[in-house]
C-alpha atoms as a PDB file:
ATOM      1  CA  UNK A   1      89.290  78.400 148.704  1.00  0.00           C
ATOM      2  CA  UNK A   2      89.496  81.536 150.571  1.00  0.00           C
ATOM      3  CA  UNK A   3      87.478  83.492 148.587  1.00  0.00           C
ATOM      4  CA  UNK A   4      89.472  87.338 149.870  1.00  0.00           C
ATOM      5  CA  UNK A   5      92.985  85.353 149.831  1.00  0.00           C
ATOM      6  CA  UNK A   6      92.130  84.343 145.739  1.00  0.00           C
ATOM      7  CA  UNK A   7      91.368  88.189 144.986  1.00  0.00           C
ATOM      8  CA  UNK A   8      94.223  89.446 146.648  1.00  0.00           C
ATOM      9  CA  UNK A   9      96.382  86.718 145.015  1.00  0.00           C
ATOM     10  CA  UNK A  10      95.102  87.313 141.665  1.00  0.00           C
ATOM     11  CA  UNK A  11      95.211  91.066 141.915  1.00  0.00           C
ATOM     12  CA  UNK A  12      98.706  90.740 142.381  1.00  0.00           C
ATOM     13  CA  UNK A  13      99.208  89.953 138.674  1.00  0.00           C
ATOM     14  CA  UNK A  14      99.994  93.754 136.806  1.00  0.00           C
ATOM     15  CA  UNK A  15      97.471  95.091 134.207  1.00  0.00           C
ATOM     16  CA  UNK A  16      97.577  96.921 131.608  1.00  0.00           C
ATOM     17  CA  UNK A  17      94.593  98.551 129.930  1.00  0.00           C
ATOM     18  CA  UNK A  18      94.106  98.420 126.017  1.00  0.00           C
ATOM     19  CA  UNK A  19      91.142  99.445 123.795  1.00  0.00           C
ATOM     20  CA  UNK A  20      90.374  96.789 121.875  1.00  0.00           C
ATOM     21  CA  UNK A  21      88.397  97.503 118.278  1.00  0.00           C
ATOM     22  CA  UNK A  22      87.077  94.569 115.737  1.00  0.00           C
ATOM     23  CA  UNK A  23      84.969  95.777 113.076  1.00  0.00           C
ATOM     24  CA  UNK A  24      84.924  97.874 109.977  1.00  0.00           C
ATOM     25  CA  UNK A  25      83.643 101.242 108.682  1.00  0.00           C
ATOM     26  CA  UNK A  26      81.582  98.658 106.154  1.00  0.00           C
ATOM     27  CA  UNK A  27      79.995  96.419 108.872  1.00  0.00           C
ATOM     28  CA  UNK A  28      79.504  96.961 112.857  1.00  0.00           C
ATOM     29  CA  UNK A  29      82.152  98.353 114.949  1.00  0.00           C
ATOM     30  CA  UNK A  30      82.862  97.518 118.466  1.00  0.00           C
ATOM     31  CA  UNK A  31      85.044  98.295 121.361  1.00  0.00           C
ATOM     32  CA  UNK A  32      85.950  97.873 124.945  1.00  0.00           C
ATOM     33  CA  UNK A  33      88.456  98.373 127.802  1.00  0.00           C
ATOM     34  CA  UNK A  34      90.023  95.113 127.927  1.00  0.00           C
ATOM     35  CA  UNK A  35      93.148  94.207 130.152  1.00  0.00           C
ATOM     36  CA  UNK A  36      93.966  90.295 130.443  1.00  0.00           C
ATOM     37  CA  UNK A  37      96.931  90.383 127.806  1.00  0.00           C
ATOM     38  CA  UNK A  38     100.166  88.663 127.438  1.00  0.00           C
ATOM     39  CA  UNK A  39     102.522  88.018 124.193  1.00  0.00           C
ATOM     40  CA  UNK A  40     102.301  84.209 124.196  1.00  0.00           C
ATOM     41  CA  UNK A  41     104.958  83.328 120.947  1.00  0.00           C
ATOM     42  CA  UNK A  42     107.446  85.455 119.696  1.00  0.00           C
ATOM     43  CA  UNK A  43     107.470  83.073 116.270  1.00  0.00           C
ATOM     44  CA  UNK A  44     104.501  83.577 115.199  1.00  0.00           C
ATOM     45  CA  UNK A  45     104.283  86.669 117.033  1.00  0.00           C
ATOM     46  CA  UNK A  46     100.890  85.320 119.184  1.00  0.00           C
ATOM     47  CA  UNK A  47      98.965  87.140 121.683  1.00  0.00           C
ATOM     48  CA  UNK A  48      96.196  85.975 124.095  1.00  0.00           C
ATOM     49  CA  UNK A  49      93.447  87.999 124.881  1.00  0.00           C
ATOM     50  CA  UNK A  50      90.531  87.661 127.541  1.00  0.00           C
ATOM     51  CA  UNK A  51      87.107  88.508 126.339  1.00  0.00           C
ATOM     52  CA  UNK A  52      84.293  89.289 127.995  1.00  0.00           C
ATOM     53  CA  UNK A  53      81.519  87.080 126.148  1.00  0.00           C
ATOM     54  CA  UNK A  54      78.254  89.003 126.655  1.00  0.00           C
ATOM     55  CA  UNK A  55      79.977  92.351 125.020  1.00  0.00           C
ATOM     56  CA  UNK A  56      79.496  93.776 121.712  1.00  0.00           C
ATOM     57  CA  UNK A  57      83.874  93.317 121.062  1.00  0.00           C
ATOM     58  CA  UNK A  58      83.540  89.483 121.686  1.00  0.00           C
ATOM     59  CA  UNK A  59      80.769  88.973 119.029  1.00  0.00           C
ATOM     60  CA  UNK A  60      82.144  91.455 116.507  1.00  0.00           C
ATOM     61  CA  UNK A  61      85.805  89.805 117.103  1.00  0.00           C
ATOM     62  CA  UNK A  62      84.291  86.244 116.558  1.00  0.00           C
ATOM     63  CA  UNK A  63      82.721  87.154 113.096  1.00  0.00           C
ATOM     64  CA  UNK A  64      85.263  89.414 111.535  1.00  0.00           C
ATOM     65  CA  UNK A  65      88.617  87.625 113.311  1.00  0.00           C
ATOM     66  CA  UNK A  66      90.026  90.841 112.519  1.00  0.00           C
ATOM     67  CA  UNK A  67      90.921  93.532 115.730  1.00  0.00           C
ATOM     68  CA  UNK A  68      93.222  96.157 116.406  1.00  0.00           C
ATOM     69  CA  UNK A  69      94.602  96.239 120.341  1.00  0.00           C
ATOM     70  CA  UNK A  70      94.738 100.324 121.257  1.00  0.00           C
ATOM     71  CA  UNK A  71      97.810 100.160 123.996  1.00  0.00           C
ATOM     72  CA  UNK A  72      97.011 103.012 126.528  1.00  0.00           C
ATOM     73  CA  UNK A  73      99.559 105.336 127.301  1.00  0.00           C
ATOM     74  CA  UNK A  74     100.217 106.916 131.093  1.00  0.00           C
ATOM     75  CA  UNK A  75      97.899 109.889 131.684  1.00  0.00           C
ATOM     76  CA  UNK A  76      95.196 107.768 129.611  1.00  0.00           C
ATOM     77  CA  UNK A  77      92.966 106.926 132.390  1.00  0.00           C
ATOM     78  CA  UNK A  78      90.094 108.936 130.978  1.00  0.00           C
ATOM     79  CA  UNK A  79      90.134 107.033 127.467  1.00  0.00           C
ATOM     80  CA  UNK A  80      89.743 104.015 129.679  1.00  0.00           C
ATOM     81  CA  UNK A  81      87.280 104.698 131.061  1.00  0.00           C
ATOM     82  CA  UNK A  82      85.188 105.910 128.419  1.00  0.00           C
ATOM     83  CA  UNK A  83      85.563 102.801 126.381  1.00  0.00           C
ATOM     84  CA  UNK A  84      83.895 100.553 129.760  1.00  0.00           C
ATOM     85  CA  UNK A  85      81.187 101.170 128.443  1.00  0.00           C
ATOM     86  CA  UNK A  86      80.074 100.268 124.550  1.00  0.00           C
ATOM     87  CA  UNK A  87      81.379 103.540 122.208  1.00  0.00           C
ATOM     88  CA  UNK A  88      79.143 104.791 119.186  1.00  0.00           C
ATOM     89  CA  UNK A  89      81.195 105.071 115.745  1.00  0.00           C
ATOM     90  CA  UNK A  90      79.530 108.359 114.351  1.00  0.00           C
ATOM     91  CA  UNK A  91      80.951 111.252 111.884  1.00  0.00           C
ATOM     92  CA  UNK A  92      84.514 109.502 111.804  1.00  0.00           C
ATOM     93  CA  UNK A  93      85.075 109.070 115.504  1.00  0.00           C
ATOM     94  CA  UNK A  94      84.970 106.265 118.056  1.00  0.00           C
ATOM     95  CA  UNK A  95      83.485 107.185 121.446  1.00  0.00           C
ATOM     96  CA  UNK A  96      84.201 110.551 120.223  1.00  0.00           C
ATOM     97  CA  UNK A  97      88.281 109.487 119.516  1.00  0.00           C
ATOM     98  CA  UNK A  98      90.021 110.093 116.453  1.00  0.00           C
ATOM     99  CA  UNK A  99      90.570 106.943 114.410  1.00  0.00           C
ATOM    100  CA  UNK A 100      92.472 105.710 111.143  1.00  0.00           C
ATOM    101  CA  UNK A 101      91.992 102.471 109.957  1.00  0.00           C
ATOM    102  CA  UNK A 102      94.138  99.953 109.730  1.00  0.00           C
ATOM    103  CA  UNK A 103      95.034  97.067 107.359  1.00  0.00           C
ATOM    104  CA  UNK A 104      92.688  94.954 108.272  1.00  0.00           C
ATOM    105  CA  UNK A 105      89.783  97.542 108.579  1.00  0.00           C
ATOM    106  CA  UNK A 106      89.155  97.913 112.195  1.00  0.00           C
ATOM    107  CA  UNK A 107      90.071 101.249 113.915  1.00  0.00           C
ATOM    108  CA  UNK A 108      93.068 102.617 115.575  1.00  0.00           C
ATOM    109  CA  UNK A 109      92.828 105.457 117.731  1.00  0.00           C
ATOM    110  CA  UNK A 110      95.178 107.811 116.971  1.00  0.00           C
ATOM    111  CA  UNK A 111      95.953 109.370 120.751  1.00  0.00           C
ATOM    112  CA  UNK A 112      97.292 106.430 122.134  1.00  0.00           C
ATOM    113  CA  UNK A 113     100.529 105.429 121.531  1.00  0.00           C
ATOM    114  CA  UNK A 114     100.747 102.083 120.080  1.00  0.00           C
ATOM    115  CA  UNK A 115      98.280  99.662 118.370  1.00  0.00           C
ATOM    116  CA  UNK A 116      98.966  96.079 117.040  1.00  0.00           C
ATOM    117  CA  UNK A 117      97.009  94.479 114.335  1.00  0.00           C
ATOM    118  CA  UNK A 118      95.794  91.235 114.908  1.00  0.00           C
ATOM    119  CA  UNK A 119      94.229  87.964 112.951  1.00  0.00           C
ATOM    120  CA  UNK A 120      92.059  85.425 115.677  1.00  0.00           C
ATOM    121  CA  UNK A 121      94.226  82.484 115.433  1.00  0.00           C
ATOM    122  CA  UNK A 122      92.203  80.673 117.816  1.00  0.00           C
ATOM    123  CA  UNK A 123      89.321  80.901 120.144  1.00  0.00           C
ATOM    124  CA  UNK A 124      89.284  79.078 123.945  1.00  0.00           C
ATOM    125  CA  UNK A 125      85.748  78.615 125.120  1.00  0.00           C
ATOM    126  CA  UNK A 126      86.261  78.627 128.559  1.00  0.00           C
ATOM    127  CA  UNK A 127      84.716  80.351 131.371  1.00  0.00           C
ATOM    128  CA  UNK A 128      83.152  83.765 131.499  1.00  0.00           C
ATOM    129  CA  UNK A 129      86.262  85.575 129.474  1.00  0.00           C
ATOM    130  CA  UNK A 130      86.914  83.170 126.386  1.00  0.00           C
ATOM    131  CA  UNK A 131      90.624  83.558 125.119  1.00  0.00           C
ATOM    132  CA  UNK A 132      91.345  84.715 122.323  1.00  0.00           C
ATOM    133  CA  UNK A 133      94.798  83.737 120.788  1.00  0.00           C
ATOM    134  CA  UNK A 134      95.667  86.180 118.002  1.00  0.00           C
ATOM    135  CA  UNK A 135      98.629  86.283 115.567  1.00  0.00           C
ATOM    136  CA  UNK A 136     100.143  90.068 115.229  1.00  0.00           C
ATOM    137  CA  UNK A 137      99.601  91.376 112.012  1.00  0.00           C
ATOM    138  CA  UNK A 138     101.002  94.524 111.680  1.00  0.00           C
ATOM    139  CA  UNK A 139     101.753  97.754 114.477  1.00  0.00           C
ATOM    140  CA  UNK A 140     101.679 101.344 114.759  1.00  0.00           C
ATOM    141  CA  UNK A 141     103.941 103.367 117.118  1.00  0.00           C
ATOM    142  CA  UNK A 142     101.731 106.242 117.131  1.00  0.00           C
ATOM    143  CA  UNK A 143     103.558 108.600 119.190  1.00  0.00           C
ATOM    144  CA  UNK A 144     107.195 108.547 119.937  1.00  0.00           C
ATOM    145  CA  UNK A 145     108.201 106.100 123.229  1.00  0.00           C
ATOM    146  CA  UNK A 146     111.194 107.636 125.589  1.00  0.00           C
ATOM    147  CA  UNK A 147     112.671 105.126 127.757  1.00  0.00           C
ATOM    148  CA  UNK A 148     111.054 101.569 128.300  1.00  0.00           C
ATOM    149  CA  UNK A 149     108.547 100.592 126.315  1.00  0.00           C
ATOM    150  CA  UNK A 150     106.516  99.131 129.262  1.00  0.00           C
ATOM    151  CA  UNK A 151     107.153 101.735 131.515  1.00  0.00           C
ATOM    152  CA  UNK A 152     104.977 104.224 128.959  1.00  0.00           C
ATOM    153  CA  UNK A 153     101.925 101.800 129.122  1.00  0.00           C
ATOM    154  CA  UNK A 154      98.542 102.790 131.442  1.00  0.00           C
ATOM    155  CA  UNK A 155      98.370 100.077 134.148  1.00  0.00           C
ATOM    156  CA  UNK A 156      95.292  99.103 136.155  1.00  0.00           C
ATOM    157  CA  UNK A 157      96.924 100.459 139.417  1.00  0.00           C
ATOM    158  CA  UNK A 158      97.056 103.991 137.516  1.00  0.00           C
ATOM    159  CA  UNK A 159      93.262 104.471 137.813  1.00  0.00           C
ATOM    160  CA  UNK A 160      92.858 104.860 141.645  1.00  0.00           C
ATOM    161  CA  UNK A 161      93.078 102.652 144.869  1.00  0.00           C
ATOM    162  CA  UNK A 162      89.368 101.466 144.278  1.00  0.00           C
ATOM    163  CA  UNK A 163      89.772  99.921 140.850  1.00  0.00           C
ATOM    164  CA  UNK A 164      90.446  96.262 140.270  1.00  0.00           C
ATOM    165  CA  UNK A 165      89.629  93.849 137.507  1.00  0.00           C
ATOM    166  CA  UNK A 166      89.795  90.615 138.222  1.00  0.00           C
ATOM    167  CA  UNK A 167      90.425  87.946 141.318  1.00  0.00           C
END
């Protein structure tokens, strides 16, 4: 395979970016930028998540199987990036964000303008990103949304020519 012709192919697929959060104030917390995401059942309401498997949000997800999926808004680029890189929880903040805590314990940041609760459903061991399929729970519209819905959501292509994931 061409190896220039598979990343141009594959970056062709739209992102959005999400902070995802697993964890509780009672046990370790962790987060990360994450961006493979699709609704994959709308009965069950299922969605499937990539995860990278050597970061603190894949281990934390696998033990508590409960997370919270932070969608980022437009103009949100910053809290993206800030949440590449692993986020202390310290005197009520994550990575310095306001949270509340949801149902199921793990944090919601309260600047961004959605967040869905989830349950793992299901874990696919394969490759570098395992796949985590995850039942929706509950959701918060933070913030008000005008107009579409997916048209309001932070997309990969938002943070500058020279950023890709994936390919």
């Amino acid at each position: 395979m061409d190896e220039q012709a598979r990343k141009t192919a594959l970056r062709m697929i739209p992102y959005g970016l999400y902070v995802l959060t697993a964890g509780t104030k009672e046990t370790a917390i962790a987060s990360a930028t994450i961006n493979w995401v699709t609704q994959t059942s709308f009965a069950p309401p299922l969605l499937a998540l990539g995860i990278k498997t050597d970061s603190a949000v894949y281990a934390t997800a696998r033990k508590s199987g409960d997370l919270v999926l932070n969608i980022l808004g437009k103009g949100q680029g910053g809290l993206a990036f800030a949440f590449f890189k692993p986020a202390e929880y310290a005197n009520g903040k994550l990575g310095e964000q306001d949270v509340r805590w949801a149902a199921n314990g793990a944090p919601i940041l309260t600047s961004v303008p959605a967040a869905v609760e989830l349950k793992v459903r299901q874990v696919v061991e394969l490759g570098d990103h395992h796949t985590f399929v995850a039942e929706v729970t509950n959701v918060h519209i933070n913030h008000e949304i005008a107009g579409r819905p997916d048209e309001a959501v932070l997309h990969m292509k938002d943070l500058g020519e020279k950023v890709f994931y994936g390919g």
